[in-house]
Protein backbone atom coordinates (compact mmCIF):
# COMPACT_ATOMS: atom_id res chain seq x y z
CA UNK A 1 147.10 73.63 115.04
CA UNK A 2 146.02 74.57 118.65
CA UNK A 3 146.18 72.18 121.07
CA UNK A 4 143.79 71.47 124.60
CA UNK A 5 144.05 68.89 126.55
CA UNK A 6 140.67 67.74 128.21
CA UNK A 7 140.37 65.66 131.41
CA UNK A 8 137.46 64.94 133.63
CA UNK A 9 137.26 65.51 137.25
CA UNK A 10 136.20 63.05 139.47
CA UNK A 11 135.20 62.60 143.27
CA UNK A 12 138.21 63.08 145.35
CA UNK A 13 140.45 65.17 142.79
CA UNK A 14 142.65 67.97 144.44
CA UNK A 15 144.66 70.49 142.09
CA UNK A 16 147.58 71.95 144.02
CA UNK A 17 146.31 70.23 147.09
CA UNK A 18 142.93 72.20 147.08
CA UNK A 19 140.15 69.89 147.00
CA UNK A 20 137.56 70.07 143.91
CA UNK A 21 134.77 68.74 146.23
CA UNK A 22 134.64 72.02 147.76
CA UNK A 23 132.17 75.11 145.95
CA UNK A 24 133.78 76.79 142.96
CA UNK A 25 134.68 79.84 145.04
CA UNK A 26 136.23 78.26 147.56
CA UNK A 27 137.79 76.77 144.83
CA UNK A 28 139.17 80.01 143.78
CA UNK A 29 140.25 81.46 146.75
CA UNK A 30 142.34 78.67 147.86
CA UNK A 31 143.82 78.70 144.48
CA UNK A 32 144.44 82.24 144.50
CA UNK A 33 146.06 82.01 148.17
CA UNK A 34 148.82 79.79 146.67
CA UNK A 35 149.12 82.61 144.19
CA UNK A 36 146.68 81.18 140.82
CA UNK A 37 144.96 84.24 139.79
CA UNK A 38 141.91 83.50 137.99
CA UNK A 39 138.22 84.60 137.17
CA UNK A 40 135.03 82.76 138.12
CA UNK A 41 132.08 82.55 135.64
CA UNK A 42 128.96 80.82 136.25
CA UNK A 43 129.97 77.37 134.52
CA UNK A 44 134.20 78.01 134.64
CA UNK A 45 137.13 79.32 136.14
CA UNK A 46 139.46 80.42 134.23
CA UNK A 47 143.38 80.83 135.12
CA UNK A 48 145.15 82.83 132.77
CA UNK A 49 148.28 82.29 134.49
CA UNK A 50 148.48 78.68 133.12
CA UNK A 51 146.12 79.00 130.46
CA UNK A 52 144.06 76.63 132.26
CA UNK A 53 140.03 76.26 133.05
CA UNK A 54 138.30 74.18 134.89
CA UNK A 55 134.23 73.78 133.93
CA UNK A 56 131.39 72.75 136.82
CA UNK A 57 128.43 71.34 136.00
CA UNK A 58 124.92 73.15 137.09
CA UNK A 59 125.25 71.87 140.67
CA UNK A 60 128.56 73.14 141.17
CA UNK A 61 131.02 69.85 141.12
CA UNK A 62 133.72 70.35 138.63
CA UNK A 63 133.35 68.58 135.42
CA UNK A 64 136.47 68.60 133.44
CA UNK A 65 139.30 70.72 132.99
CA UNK A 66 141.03 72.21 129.91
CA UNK A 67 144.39 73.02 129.13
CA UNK A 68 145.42 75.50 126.60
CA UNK A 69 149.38 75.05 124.65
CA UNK A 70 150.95 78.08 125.51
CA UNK A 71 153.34 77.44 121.96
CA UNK A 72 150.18 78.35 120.50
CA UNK A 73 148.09 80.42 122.45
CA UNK A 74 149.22 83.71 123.87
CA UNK A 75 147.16 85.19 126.65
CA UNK A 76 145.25 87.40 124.45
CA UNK A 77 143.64 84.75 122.17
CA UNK A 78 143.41 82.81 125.28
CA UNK A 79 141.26 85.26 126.73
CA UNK A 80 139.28 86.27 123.60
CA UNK A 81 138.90 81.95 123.07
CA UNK A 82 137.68 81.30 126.60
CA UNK A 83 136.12 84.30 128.46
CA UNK A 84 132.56 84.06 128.00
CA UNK A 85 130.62 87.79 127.33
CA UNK A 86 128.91 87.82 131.14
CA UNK A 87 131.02 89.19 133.65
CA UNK A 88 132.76 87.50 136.17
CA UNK A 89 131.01 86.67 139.70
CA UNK A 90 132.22 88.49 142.47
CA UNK A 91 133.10 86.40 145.73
């Protein structure tokens, strides 16, 4: 059975000391400075490092985040489970 753990985000949340108050590609470049490599959709951004991804609603805040059992899921059915068919948005 595959395992993801959902949580929501709320005001004031930081992830690695990066604030999630802040647009989703700031977001992602702070992230990616403290070395997260990860691709930014229109509604997620997905870090296949950690098989992690964090959803925003339509105005931008982060909604919830998702993580993904690596016991379970290698990073290619991580990929073809998460990455949605548009490409990713370039910063």
């Amino acid at each position: 059975m595959a395992i993801i753990l959902s949580l929501l985000t709320v005001e004031g949340d930081a992830l690695e000391g990066v604030s999630l108050t802040s647009s989703p590609t700031l977001i992602k470049q702070a992230l990616q400075e403290k070395g997260h490599h990860s691709s930014l959709f229109d509604d997620m951004l997905i870090f296949y490092d950690t098989l992690t991804v964090l959803h925003f609603d339509d105005d931008g805040s982060p909604s919830f985040m998702e993580w993904y059992d690596p016991s379970y899921w290698n990073i290619a059915s991580f990929i073809e489970e998460t990455f949605p068919q548009s490409s990713p948005k370039q910063p």
